[in-house]
C-alpha atoms as a PDB file:
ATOM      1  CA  UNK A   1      87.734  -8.147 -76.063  1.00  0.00           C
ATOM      2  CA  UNK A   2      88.979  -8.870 -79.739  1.00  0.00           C
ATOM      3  CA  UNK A   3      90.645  -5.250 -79.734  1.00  0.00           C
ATOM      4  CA  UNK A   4      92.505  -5.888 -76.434  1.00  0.00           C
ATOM      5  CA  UNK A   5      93.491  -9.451 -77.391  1.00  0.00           C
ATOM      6  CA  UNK A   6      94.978  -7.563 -80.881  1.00  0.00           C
ATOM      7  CA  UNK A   7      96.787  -4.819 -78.701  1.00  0.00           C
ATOM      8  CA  UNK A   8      98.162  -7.633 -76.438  1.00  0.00           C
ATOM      9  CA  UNK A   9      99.430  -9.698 -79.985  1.00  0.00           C
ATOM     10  CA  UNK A  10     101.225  -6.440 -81.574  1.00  0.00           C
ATOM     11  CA  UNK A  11     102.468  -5.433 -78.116  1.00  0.00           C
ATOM     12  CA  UNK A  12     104.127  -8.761 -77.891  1.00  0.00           C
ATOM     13  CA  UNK A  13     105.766  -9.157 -81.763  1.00  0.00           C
ATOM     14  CA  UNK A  14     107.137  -5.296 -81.624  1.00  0.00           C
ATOM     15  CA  UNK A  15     108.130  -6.119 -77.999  1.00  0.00           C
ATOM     16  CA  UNK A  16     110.055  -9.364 -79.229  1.00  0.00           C
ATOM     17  CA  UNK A  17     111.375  -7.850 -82.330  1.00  0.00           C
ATOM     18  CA  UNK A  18     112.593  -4.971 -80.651  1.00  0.00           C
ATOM     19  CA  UNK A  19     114.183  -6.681 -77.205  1.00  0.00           C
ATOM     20  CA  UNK A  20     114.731 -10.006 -78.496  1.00  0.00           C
ATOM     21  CA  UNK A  21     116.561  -9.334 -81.888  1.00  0.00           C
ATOM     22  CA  UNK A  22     117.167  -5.473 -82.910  1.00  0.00           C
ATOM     23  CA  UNK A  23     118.395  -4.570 -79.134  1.00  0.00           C
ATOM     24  CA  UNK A  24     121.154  -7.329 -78.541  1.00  0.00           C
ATOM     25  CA  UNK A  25     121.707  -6.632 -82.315  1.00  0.00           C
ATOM     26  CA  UNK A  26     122.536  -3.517 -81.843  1.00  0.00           C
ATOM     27  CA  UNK A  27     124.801  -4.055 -78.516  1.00  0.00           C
ATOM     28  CA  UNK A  28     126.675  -6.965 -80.169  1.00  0.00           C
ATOM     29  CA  UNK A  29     127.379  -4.189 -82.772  1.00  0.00           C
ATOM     30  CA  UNK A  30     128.542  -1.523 -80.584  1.00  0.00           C
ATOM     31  CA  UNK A  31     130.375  -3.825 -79.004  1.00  0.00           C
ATOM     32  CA  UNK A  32     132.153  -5.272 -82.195  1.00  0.00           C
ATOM     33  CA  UNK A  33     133.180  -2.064 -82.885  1.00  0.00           C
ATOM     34  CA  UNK A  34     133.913   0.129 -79.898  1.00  0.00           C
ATOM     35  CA  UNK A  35     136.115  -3.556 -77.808  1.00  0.00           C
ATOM     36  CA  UNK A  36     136.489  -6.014 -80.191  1.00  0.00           C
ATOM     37  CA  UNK A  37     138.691  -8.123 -77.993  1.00  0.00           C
ATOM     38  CA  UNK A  38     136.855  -7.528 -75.123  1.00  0.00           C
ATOM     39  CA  UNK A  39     133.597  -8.406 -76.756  1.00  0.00           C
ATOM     40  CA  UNK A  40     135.012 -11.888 -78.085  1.00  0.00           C
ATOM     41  CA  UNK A  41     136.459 -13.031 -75.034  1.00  0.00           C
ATOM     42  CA  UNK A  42     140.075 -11.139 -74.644  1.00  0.00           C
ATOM     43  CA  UNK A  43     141.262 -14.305 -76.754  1.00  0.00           C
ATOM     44  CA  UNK A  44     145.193 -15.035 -76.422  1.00  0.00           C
ATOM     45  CA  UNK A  45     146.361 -15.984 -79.961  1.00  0.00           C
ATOM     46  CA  UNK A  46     150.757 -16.198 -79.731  1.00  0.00           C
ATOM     47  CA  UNK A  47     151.638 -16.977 -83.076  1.00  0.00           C
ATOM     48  CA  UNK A  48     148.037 -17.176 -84.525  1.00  0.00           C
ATOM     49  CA  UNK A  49     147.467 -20.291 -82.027  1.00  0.00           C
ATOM     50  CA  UNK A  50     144.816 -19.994 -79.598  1.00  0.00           C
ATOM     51  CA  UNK A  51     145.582 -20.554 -76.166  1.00  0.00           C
ATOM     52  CA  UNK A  52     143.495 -19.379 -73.647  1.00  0.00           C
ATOM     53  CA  UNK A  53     141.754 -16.176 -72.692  1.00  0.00           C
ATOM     54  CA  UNK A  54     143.077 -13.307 -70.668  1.00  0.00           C
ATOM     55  CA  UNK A  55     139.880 -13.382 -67.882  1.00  0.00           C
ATOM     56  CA  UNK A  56     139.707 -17.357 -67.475  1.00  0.00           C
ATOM     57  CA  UNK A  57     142.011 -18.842 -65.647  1.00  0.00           C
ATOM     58  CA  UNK A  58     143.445 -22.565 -66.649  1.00  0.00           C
ATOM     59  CA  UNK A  59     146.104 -25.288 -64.825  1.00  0.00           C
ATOM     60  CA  UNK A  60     149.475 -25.655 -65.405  1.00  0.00           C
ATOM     61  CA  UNK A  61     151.192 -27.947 -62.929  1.00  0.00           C
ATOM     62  CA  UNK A  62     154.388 -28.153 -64.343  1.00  0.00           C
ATOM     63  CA  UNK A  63     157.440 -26.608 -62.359  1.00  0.00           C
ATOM     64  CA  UNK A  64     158.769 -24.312 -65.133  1.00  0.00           C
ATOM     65  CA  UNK A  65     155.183 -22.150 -65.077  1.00  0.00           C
ATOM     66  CA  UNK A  66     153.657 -20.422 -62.569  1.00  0.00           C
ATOM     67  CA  UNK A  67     150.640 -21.996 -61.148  1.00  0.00           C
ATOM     68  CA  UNK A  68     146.966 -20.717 -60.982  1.00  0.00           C
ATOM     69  CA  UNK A  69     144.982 -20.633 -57.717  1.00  0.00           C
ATOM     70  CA  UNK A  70     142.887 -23.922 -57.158  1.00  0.00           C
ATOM     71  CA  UNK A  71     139.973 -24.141 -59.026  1.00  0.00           C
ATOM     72  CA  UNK A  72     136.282 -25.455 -57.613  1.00  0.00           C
ATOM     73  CA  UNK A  73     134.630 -24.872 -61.319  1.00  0.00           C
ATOM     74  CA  UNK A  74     134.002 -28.231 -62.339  1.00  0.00           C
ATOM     75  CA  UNK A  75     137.140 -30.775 -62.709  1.00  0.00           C
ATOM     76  CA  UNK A  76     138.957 -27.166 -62.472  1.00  0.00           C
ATOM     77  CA  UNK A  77     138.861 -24.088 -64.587  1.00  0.00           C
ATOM     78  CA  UNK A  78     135.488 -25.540 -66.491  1.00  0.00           C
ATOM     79  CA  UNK A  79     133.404 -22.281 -67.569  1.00  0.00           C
ATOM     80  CA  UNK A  80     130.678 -24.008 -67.844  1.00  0.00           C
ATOM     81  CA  UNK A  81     130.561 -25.269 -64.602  1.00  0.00           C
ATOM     82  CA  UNK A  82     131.761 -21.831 -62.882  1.00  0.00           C
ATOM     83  CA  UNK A  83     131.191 -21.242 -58.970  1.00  0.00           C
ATOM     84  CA  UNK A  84     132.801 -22.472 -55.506  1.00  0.00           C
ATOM     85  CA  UNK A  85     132.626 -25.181 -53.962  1.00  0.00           C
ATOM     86  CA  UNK A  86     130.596 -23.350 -51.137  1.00  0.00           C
ATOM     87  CA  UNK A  87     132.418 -25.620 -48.703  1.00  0.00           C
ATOM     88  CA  UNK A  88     132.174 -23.873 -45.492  1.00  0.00           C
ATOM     89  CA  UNK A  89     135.528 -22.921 -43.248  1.00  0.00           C
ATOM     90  CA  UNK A  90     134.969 -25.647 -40.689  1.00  0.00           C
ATOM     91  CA  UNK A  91     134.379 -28.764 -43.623  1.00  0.00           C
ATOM     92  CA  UNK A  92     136.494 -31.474 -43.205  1.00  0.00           C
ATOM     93  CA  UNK A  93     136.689 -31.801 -47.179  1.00  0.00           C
ATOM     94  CA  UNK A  94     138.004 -28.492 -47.253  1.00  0.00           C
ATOM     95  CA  UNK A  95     140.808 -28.120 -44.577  1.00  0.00           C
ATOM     96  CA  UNK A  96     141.818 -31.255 -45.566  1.00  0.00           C
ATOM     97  CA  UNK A  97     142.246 -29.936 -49.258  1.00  0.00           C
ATOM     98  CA  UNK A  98     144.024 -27.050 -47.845  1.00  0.00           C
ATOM     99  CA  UNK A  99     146.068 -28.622 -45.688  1.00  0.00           C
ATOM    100  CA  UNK A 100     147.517 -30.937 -48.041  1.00  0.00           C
ATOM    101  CA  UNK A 101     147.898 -27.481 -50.735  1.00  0.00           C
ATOM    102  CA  UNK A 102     149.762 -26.112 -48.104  1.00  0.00           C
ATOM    103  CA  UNK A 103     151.872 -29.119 -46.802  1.00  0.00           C
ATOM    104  CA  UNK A 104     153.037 -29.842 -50.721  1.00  0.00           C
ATOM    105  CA  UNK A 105     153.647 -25.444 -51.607  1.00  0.00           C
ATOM    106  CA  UNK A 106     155.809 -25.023 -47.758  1.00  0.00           C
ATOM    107  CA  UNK A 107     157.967 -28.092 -49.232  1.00  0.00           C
ATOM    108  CA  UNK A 108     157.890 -26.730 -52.243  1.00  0.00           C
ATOM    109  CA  UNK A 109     159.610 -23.462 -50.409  1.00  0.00           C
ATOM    110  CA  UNK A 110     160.312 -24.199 -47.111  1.00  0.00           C
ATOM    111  CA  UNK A 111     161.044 -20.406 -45.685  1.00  0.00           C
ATOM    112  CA  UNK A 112     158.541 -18.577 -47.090  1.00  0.00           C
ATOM    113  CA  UNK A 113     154.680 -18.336 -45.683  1.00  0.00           C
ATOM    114  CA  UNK A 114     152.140 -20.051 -48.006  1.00  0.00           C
ATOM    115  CA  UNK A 115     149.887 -16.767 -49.976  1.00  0.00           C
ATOM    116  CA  UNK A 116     146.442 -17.762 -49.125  1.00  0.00           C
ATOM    117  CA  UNK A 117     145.612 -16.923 -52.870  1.00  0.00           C
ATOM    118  CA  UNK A 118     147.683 -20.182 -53.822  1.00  0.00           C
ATOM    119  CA  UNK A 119     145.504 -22.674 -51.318  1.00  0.00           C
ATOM    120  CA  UNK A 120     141.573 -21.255 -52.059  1.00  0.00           C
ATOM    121  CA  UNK A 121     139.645 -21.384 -54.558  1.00  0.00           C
ATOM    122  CA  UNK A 122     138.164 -17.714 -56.210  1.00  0.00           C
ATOM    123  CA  UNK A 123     134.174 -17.046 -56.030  1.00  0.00           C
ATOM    124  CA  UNK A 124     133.806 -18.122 -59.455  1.00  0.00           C
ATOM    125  CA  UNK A 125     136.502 -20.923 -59.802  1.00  0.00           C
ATOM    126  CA  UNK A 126     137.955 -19.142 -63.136  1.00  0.00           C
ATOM    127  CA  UNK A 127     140.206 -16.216 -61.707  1.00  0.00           C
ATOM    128  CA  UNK A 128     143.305 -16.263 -63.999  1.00  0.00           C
ATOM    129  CA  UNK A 129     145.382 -13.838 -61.726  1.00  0.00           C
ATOM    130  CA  UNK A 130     147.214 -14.750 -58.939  1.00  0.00           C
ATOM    131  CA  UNK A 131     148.653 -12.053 -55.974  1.00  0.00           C
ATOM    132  CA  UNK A 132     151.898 -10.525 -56.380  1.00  0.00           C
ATOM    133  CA  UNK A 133     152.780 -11.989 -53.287  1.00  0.00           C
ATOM    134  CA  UNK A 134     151.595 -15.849 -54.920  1.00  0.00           C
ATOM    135  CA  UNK A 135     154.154 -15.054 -57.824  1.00  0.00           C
ATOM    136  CA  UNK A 136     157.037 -13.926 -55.216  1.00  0.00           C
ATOM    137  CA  UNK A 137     156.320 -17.387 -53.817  1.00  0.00           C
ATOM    138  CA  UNK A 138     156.384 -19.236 -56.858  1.00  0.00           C
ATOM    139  CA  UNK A 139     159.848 -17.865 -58.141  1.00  0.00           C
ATOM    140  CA  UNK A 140     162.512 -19.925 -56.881  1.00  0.00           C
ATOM    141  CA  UNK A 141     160.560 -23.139 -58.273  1.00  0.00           C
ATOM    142  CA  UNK A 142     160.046 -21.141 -61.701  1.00  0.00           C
ATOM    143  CA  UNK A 143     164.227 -19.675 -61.689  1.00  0.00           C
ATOM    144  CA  UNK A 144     165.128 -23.202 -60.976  1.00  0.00           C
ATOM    145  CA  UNK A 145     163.238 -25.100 -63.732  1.00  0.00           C
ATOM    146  CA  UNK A 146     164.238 -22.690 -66.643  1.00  0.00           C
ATOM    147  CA  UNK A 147     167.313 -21.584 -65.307  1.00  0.00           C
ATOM    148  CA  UNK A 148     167.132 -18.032 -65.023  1.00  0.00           C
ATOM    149  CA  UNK A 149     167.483 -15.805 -62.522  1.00  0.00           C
ATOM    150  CA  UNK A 150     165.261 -14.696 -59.833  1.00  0.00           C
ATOM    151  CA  UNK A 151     166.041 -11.114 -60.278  1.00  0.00           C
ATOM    152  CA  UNK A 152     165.124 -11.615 -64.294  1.00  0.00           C
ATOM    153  CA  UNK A 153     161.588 -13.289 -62.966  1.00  0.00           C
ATOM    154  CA  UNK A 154     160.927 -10.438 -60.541  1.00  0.00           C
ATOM    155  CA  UNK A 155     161.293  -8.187 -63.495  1.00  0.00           C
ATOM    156  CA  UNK A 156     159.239  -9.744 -65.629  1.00  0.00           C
ATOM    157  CA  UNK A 157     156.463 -10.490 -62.768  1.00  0.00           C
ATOM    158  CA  UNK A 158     156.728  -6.875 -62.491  1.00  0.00           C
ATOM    159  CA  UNK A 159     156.088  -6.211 -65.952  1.00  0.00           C
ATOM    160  CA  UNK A 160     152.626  -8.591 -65.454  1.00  0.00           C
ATOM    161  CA  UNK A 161     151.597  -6.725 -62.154  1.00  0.00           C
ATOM    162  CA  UNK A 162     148.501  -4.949 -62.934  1.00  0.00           C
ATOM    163  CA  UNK A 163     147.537  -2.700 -59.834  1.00  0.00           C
ATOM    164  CA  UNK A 164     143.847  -1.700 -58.358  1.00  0.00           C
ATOM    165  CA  UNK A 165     141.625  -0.510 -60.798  1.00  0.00           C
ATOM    166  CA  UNK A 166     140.412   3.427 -60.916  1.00  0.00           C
ATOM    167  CA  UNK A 167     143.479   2.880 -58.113  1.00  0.00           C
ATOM    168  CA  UNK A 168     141.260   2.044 -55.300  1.00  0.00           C
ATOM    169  CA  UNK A 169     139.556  -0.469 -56.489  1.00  0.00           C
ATOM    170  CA  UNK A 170     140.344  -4.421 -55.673  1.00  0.00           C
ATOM    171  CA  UNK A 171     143.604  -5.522 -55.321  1.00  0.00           C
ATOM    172  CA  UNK A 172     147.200  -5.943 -57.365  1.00  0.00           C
ATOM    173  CA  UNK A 173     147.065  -8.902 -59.342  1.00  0.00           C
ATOM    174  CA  UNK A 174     148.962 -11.223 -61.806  1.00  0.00           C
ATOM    175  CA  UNK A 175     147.754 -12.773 -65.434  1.00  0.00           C
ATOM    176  CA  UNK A 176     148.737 -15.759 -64.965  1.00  0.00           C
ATOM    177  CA  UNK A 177     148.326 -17.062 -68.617  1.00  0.00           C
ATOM    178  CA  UNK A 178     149.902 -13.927 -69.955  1.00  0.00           C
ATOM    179  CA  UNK A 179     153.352 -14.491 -67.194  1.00  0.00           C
ATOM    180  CA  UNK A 180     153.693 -18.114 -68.361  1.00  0.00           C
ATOM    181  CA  UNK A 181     153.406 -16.874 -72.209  1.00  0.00           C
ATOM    182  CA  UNK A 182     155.801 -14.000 -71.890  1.00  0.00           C
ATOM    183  CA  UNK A 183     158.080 -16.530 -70.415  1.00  0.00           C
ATOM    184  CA  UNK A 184     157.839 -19.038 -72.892  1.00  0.00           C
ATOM    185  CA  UNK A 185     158.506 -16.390 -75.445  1.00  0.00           C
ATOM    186  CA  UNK A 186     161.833 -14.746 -73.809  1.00  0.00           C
ATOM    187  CA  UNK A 187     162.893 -17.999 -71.885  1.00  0.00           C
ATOM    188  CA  UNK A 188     162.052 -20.963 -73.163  1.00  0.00           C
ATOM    189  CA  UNK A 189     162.814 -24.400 -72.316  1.00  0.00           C
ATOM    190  CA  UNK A 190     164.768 -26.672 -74.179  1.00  0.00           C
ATOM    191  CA  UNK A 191     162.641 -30.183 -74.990  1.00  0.00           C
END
């Protein structure tokens, strides 16, 4: 019994040392070395100021930027809070939600159909891209409030269009966070 119950201790302390510190150790190394920015977050830092990361969405809600998809992490975009709402299609607190998203983006720009990426929320209520087709809708609001032109925005959209990965996988998307910064650094706005 007292030789098992010593196995059983040892077992348990090289186990620990070896899972619980020297492993993730090791990893967090690797990773240091071999993706540094990946491994840290993909941290935006314009300027040497922090302002968001490139794989967490955030809100902006003023007409000159391009605007996120809703988000049900949280009070919105709150990583410690991520998920959906896991409100079902037919839940009134839902469609009315989307309704009223939809009612304010179609006056917003009257002739164009609302993207559906614009009026739901993503699985994990962080997504910080947005569908080509959500930024196509969002340009006349965006050319208007800094005064450029919509061909110019296309262009630069363009430039922010990252397509399926391994090219079948997922769909073509838009940073979000990266389109508003690259227009705030080649258009800004006067204050």
């Amino acid at each position: 019994m007292k030789k098992n119950l010593m196995i059983s201790i040892w077992m348990t302390l090289v186990t620990t040392l070896i899972f619980g510190l020297l492993y993730p150790l090791a990893v967090t190394g690797i990773a240091q070395v071999t993706m540094s920015s990946r491994a840290n977050g993909q941290l935006l830092t314009p300027n040497g100021k922090l302002v968001g990361s490139a794989i967490i969405g955030q809100p902006f809600s003023q007409p000159q930027y391009f605007h996120s998809r809703p988000s049900a992490a949280g009070n919105g975009y709150d990583p410690t809070a991520s998920g959906g709402s896991n409100l079902g299609p037919t839940n009134k607190t839902l469609t009315d939600r989307v309704n009223g998203d939809v009612a304010k983006l179609q006056a917003e720009n009257p002739n164009a159909p609302v993207p559906v990426d614009l009026v739901t929320t993503s699985g994990s209520g962080l997504d910080p891209h947005i569908s080509p087709a959500a930024a196509e809708f969002q340009i006349p609001r965006v050319a208007h409030a800094r005064g450029i032109s919509e061909t110019d925005l296309r262009t630069i959209i363009a430039k922010h269009t990252k397509g399926r990965d391994l090219g079948f996988l997922g769909e073509p998307r838009v940073n979000v966070l990266e389109l508003n910064l690259e227009l705030d650094a080649t258009h800004p706005i006067a204050h």
